[in-house]
C-alpha atoms as a PDB file:
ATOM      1  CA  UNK A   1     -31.486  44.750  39.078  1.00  0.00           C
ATOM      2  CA  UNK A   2     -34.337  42.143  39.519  1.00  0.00           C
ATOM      3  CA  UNK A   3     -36.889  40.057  37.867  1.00  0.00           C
ATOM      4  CA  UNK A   4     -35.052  40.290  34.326  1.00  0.00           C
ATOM      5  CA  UNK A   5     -37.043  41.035  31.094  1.00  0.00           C
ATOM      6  CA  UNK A   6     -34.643  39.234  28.736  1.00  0.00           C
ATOM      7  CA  UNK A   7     -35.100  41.596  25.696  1.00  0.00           C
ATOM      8  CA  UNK A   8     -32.952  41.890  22.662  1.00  0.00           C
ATOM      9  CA  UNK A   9     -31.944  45.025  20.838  1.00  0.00           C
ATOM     10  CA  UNK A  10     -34.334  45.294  18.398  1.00  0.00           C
ATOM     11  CA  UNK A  11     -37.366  45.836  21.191  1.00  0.00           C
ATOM     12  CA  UNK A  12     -35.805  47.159  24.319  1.00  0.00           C
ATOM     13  CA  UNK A  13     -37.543  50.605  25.871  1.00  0.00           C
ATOM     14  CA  UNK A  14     -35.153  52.328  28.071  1.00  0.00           C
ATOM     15  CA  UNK A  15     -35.213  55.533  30.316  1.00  0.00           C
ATOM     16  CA  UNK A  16     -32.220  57.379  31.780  1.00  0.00           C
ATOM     17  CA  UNK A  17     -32.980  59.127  34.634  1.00  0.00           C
ATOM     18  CA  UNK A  18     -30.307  61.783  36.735  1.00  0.00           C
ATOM     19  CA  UNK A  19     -29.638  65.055  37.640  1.00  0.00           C
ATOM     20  CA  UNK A  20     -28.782  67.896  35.038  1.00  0.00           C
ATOM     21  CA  UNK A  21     -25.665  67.538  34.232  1.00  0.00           C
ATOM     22  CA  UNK A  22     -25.505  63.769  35.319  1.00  0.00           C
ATOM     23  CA  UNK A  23     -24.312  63.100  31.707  1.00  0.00           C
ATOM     24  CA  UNK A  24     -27.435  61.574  30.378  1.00  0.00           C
ATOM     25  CA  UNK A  25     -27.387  63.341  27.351  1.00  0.00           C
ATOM     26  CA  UNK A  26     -24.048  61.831  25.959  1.00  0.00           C
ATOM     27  CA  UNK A  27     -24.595  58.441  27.211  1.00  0.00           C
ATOM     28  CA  UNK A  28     -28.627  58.272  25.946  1.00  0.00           C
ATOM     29  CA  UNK A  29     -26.692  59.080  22.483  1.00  0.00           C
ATOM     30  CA  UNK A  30     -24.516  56.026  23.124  1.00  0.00           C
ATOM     31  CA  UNK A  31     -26.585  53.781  24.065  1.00  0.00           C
ATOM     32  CA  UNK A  32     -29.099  54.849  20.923  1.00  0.00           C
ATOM     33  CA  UNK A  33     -26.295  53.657  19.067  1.00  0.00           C
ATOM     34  CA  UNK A  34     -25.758  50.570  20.690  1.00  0.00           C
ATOM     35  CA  UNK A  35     -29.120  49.820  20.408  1.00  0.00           C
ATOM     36  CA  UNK A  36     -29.939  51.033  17.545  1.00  0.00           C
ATOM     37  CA  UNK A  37     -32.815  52.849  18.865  1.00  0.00           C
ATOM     38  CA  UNK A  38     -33.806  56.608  18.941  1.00  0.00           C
ATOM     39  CA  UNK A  39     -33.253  58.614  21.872  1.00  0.00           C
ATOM     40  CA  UNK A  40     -35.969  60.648  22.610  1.00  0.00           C
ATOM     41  CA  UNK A  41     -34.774  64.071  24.388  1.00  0.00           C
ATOM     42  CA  UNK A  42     -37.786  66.375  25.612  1.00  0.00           C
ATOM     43  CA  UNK A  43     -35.365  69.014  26.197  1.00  0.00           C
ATOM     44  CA  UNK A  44     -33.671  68.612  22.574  1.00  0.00           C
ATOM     45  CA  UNK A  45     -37.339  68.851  21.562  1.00  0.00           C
ATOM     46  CA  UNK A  46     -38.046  71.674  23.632  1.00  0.00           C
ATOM     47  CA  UNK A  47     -35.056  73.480  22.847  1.00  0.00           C
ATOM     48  CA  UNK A  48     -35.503  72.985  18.925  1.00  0.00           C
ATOM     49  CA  UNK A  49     -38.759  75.163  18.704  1.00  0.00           C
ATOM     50  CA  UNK A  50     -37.426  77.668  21.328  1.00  0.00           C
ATOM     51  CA  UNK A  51     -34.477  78.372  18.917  1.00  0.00           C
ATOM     52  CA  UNK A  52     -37.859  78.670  15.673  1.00  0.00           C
ATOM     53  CA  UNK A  53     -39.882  80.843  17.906  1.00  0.00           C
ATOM     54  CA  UNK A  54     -42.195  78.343  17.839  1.00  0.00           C
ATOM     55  CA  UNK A  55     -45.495  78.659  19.811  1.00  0.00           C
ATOM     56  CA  UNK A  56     -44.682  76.046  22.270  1.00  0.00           C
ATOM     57  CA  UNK A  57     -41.072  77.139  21.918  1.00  0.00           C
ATOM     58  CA  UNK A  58     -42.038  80.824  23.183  1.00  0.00           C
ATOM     59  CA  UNK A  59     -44.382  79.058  26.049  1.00  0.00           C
ATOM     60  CA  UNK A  60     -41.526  76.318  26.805  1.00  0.00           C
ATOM     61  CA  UNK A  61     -38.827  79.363  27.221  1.00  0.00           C
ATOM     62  CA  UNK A  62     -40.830  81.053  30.033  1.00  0.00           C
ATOM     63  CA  UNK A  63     -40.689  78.335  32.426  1.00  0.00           C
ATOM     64  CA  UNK A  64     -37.154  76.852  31.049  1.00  0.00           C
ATOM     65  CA  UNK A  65     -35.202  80.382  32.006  1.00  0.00           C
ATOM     66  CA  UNK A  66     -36.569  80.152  35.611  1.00  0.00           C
ATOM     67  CA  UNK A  67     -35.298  76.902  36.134  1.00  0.00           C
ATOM     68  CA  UNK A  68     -38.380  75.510  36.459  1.00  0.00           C
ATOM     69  CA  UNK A  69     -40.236  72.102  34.336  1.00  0.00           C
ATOM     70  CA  UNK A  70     -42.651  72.657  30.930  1.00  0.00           C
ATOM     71  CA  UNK A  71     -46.041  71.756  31.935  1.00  0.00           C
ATOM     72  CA  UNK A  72     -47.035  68.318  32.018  1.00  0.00           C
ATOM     73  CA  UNK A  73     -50.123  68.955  29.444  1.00  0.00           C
ATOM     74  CA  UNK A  74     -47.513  70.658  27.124  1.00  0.00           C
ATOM     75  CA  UNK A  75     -44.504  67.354  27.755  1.00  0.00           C
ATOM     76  CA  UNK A  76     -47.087  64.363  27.557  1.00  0.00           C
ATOM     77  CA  UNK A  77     -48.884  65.863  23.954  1.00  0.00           C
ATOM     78  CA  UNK A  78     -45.093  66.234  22.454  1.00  0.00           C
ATOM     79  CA  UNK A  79     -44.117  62.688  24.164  1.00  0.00           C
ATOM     80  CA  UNK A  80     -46.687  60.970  22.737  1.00  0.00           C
ATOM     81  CA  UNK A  81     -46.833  62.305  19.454  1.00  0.00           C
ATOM     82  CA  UNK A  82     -42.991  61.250  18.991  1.00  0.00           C
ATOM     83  CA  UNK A  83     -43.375  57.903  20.385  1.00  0.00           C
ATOM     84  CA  UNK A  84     -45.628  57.157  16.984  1.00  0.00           C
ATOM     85  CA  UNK A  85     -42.859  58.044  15.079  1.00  0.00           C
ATOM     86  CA  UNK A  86     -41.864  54.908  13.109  1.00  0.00           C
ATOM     87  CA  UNK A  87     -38.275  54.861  14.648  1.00  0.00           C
ATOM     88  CA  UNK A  88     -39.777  54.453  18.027  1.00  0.00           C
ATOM     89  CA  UNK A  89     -41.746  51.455  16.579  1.00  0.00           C
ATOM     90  CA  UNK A  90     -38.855  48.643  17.875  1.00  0.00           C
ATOM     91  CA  UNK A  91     -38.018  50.680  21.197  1.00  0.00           C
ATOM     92  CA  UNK A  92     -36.585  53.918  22.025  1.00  0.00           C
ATOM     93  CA  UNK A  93     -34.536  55.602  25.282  1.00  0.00           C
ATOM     94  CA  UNK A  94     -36.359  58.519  26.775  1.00  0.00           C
ATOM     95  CA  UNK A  95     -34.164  61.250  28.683  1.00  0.00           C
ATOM     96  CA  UNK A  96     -35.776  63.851  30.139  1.00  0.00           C
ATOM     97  CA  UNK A  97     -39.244  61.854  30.543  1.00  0.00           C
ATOM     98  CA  UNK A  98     -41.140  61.388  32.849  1.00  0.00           C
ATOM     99  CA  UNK A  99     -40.036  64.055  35.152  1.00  0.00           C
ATOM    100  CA  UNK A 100     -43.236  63.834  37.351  1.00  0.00           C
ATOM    101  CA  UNK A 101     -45.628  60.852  38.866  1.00  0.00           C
ATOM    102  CA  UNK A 102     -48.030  62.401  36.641  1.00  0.00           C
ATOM    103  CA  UNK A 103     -46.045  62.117  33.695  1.00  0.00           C
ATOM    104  CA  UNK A 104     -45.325  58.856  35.129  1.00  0.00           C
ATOM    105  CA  UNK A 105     -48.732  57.904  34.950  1.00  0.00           C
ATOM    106  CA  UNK A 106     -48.843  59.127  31.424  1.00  0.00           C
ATOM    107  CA  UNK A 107     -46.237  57.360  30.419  1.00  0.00           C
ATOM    108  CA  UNK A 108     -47.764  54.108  31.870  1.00  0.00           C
ATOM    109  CA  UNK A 109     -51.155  54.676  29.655  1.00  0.00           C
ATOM    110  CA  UNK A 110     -49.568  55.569  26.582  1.00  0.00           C
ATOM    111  CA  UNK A 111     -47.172  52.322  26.702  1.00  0.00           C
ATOM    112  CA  UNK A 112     -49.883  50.030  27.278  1.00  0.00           C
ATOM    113  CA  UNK A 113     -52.199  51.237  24.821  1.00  0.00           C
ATOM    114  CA  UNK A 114     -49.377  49.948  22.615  1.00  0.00           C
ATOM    115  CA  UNK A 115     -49.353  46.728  24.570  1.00  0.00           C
ATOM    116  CA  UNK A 116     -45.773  48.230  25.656  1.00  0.00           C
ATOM    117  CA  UNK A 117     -43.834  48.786  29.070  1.00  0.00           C
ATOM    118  CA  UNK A 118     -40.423  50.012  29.913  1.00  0.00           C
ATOM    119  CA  UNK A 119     -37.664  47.340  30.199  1.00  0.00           C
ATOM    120  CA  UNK A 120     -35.435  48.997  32.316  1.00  0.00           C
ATOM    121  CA  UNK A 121     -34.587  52.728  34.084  1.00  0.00           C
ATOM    122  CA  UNK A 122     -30.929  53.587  34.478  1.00  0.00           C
ATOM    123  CA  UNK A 123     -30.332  55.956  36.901  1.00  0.00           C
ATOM    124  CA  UNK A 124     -27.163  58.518  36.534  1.00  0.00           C
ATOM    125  CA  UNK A 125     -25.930  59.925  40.235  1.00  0.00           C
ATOM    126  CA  UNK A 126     -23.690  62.520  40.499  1.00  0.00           C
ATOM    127  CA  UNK A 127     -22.135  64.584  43.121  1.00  0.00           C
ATOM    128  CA  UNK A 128     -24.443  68.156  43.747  1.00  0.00           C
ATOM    129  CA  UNK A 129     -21.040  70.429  43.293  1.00  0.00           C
ATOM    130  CA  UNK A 130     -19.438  68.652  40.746  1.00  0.00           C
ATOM    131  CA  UNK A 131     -22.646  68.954  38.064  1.00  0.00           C
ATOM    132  CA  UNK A 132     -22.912  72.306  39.042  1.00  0.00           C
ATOM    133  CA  UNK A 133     -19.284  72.736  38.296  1.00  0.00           C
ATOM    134  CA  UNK A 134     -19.886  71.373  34.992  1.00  0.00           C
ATOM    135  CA  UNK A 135     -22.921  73.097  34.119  1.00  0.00           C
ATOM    136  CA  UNK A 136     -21.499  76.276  34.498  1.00  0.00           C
ATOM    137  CA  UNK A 137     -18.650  75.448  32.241  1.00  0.00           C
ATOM    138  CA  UNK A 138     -20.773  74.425  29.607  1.00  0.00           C
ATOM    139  CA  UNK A 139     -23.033  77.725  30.089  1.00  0.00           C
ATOM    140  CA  UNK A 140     -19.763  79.172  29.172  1.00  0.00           C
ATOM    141  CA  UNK A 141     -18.551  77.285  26.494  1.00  0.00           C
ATOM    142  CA  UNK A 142     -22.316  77.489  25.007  1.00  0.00           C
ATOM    143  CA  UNK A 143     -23.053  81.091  25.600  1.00  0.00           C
ATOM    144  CA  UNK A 144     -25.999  80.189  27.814  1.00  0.00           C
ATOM    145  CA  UNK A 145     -25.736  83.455  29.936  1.00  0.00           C
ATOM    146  CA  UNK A 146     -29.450  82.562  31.453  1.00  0.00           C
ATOM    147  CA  UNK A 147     -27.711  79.488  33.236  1.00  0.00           C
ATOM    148  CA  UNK A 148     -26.338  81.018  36.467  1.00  0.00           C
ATOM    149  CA  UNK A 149     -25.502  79.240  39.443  1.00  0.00           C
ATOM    150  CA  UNK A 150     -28.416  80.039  41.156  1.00  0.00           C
ATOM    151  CA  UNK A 151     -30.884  78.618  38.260  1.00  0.00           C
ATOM    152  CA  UNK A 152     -28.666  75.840  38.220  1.00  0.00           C
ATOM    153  CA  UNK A 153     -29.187  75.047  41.443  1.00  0.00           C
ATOM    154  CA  UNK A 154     -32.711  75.806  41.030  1.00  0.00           C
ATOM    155  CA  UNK A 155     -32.906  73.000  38.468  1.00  0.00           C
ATOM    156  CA  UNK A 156     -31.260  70.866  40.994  1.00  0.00           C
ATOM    157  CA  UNK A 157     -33.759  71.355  43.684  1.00  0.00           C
ATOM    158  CA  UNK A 158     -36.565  70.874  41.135  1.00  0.00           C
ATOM    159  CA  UNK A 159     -35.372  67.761  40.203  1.00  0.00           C
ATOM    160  CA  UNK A 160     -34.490  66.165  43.925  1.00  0.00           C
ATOM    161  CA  UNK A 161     -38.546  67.573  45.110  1.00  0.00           C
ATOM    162  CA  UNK A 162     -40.567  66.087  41.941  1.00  0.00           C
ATOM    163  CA  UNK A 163     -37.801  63.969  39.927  1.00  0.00           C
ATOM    164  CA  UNK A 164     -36.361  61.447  43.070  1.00  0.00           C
ATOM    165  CA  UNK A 165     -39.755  60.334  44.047  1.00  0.00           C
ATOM    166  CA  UNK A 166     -39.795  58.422  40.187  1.00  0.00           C
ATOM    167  CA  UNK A 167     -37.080  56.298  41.266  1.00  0.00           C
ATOM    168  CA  UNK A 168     -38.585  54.973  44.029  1.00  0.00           C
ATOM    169  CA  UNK A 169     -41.994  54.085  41.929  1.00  0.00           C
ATOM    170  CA  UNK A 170     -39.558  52.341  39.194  1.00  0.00           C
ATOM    171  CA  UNK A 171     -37.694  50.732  42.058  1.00  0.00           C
ATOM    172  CA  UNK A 172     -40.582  48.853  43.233  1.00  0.00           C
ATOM    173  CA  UNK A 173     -41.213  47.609  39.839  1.00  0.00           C
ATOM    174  CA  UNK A 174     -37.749  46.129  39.776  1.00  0.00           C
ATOM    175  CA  UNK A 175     -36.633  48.238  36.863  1.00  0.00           C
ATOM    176  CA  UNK A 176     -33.773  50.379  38.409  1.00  0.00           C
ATOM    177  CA  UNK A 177     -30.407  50.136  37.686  1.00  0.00           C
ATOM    178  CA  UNK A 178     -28.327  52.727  39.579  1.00  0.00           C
ATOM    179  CA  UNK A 179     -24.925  54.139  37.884  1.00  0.00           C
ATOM    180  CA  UNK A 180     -22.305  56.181  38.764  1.00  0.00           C
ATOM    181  CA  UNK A 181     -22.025  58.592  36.299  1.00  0.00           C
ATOM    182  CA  UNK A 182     -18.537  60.260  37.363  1.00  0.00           C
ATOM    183  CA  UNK A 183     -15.805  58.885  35.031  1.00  0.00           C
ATOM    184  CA  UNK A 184     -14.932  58.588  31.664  1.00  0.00           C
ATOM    185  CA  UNK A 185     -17.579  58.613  29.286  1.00  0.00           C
ATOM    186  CA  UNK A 186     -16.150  55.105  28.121  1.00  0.00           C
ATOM    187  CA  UNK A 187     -16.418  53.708  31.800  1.00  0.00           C
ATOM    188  CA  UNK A 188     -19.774  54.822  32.351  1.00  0.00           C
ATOM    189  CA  UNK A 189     -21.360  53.584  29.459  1.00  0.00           C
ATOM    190  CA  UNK A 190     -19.628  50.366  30.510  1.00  0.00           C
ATOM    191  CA  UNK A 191     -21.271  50.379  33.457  1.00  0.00           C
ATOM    192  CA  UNK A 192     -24.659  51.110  32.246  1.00  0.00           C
ATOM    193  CA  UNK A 193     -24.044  48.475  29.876  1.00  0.00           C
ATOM    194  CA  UNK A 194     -22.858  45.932  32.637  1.00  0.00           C
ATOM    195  CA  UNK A 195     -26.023  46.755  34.544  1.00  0.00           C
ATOM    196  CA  UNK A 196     -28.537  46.134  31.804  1.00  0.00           C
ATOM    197  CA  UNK A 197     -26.779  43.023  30.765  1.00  0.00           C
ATOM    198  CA  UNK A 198     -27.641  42.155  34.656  1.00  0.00           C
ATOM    199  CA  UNK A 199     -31.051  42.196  33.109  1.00  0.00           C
ATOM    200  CA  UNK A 200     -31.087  40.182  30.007  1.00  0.00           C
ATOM    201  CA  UNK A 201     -30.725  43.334  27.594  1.00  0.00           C
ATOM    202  CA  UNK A 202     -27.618  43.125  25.977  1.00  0.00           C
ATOM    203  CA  UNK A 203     -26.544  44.908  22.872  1.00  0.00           C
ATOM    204  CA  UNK A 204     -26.498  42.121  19.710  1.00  0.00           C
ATOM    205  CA  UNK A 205     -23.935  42.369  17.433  1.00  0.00           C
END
């Protein structure tokens, strides 16, 4: 990582960014923790008002079971409605956002009408086979019958034709830190701790 942001916990704006399956989930929780900031899911969101039957839930569900991304006008209203959300106030780690350039571009406006920007973008890799191995152990274990190989996959392709190009925008911006994310869950958040450290953001104790 270049051209360092030193930032301390109590104002540091992350994003995680990988392939299903990479792992973000469980390390976006740990690093929340660390940081003592919220992390800001839009698939926990999306997920929560599919399970109510929500309107947007009901909407969300069509395009989720083929595999396929929410609609950017649908992500950027429920992303910026959460990031007023007092918690968010003093930073926050987004996973799952932006998944898009234009979401990236949304992202960009709503941060700086706050006078914001991000600090840093980790960025999970995995091996193709291996998160599809895991996914479809976890379809089993969670009784997701929808999540087949081949919408697995799917999600995969998705996320290597719109998701991949983000990296290289963040990249040029200096803010990417890449991270293996095979391993221990103890080792990786070690690394992804190592690599924002490389940055100036270090957890304070």
């Amino acid at each position: 990582m270049t051209d360092a942001h030193p930032s301390s916990a109590s104002g540091v704006r992350l994003l995680i960014i990988g392939p299903p399956g990479a792992g973000k989930g469980t390390q976006a929780a740990r690093l929340s923790e660390s940081f003592g900031i919220p992390a800001i899911s839009t698939g926990d969101i999306f997920r929560a008002n599919v399970s109510a039957q929500t309107p947007l839930g009901i909407e969300a569900k069509s395009y989720m079971d083929r595999g396929e991304y929410v609609p950017d006008s649908l992500t950027n209203a429920i992303v910026a409605d959460r990031l007023t959300w007092d918690d968010a106030a003093s930073g926050f780690l987004l996973d799952g956002y932006p998944r898009t350039l234009d979401q990236v571009v949304e992202l960009d406006r709503i941060l700086e009408a706050e006078g914001a920007q991000l600090d840093a973008v980790v960025l999970l890799t995995a091996d193709t086979d291996e998160v599809v191995a895991r996914l479809l152990k976890r379809a089993v274990e969670q009784g997701r019958a929808d999540d087949t190989e081949d919408v697995i996959r799917r999600r995969l392709e998705v996320y290597a034709e719109q998701t991949a190009p983000l990296i290289e925008v963040y990249a040029k911006r200096g803010l990417v830190g890449e991270v293996d994310g095979l391993g221990s869950v103890e080792d990786v958040t070690a690394r992804i701790l190592e690599a924002l450290a490389a940055r100036g953001i270090a957890v304070t104790a």
